[in-house]
Protein backbone atom coordinates (compact mmCIF):
# COMPACT_ATOMS: atom_id res chain seq x y z
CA UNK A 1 15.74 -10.02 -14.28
CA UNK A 2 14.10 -10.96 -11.05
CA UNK A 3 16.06 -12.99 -8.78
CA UNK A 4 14.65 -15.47 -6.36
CA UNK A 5 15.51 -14.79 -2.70
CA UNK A 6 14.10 -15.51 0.86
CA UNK A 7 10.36 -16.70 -0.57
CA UNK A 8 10.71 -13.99 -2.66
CA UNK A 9 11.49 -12.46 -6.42
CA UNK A 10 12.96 -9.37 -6.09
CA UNK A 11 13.90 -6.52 -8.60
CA UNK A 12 15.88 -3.54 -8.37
CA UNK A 13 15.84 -0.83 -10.95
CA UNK A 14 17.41 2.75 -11.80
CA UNK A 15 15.88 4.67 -14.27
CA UNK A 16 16.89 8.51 -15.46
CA UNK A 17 14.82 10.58 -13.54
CA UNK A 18 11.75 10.27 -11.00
CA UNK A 19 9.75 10.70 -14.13
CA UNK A 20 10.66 8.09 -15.49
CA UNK A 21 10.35 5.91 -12.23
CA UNK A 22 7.08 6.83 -12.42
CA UNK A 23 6.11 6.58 -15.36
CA UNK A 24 7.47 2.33 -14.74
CA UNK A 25 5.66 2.34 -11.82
CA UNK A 26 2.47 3.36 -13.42
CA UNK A 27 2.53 0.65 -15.91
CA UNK A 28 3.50 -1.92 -13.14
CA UNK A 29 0.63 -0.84 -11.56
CA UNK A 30 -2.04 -1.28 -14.35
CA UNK A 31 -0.54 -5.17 -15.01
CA UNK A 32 -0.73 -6.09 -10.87
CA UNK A 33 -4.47 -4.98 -10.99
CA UNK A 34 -5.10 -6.93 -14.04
CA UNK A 35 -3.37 -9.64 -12.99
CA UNK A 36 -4.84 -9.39 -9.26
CA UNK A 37 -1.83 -9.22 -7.59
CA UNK A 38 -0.09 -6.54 -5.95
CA UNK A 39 3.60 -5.72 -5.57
CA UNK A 40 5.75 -4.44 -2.25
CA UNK A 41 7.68 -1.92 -3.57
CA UNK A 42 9.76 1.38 -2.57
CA UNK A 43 10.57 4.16 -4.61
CA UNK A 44 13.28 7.17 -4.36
CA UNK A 45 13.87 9.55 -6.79
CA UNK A 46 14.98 7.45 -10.02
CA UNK A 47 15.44 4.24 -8.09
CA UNK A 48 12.54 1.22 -7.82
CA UNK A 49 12.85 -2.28 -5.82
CA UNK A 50 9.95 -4.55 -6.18
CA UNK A 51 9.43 -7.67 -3.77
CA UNK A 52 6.62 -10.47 -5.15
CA UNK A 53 5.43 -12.85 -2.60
CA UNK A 54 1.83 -14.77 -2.14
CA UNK A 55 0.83 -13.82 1.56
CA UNK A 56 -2.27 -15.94 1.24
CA UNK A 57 0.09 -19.10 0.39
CA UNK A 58 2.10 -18.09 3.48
CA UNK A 59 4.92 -15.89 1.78
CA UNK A 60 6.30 -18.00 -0.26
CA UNK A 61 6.67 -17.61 -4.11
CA UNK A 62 3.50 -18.78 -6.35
CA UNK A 63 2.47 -18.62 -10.50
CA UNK A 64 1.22 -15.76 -9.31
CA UNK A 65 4.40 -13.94 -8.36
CA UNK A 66 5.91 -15.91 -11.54
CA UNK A 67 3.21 -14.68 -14.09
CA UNK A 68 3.37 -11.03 -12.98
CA UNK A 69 7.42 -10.94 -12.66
CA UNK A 70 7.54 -12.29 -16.85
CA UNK A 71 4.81 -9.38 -17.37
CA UNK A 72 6.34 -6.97 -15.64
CA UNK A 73 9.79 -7.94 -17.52
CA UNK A 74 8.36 -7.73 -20.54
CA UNK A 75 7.42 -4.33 -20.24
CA UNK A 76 8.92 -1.68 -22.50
CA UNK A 77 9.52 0.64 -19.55
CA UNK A 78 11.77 -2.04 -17.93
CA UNK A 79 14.25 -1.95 -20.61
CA UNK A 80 14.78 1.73 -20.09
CA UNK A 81 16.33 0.55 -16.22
CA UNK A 82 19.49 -0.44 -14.98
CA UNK A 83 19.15 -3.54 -13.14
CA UNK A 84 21.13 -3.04 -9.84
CA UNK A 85 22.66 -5.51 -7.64
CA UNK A 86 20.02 -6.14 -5.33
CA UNK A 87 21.20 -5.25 -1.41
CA UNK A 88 22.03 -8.28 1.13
């Protein structure tokens, strides 16, 4: 689901409602503190993009960003979103 762009992995997703946006976001944020590793991401109403990149390594994509993307996918929460075409 994440797709590897400009020393990044990216994800785009549109859920049903803010609440459920939320609710994805919420669980996203529970694995990136157990996993010690924290997300850019932007949220409008029922819409979420996350962007994974190691700053410390100099922005470029790490096992960090790799291990955290295949948790985050596995998620039950992300099944519930469209994955959208992510914006050039």
């Amino acid at each position: 689901m994440f797709r590897e762009q400009d020393n990044t992995l990216q994800l785009r997703l549109q859920f049903a409602d803010f609440v459920a946006a939320f609710d994805f976001m919420t669980e996203v944020a529970a694995l990136a503190e157990a996993h010690q590793h924290h997300p850019e991401w932007r949220n409008v109403y029922n819409l979420v993009e996350i962007t994974l990149t190691t700053h410390d390594a100099g922005n470029v994509v790490t096992e960090k960003d790799r291990a955290l993307a295949r948790a985050i996918e596995q998620l039950p929460a992300t099944k519930h979103g469209e994955v959208l075409a992510l914006e050039a």
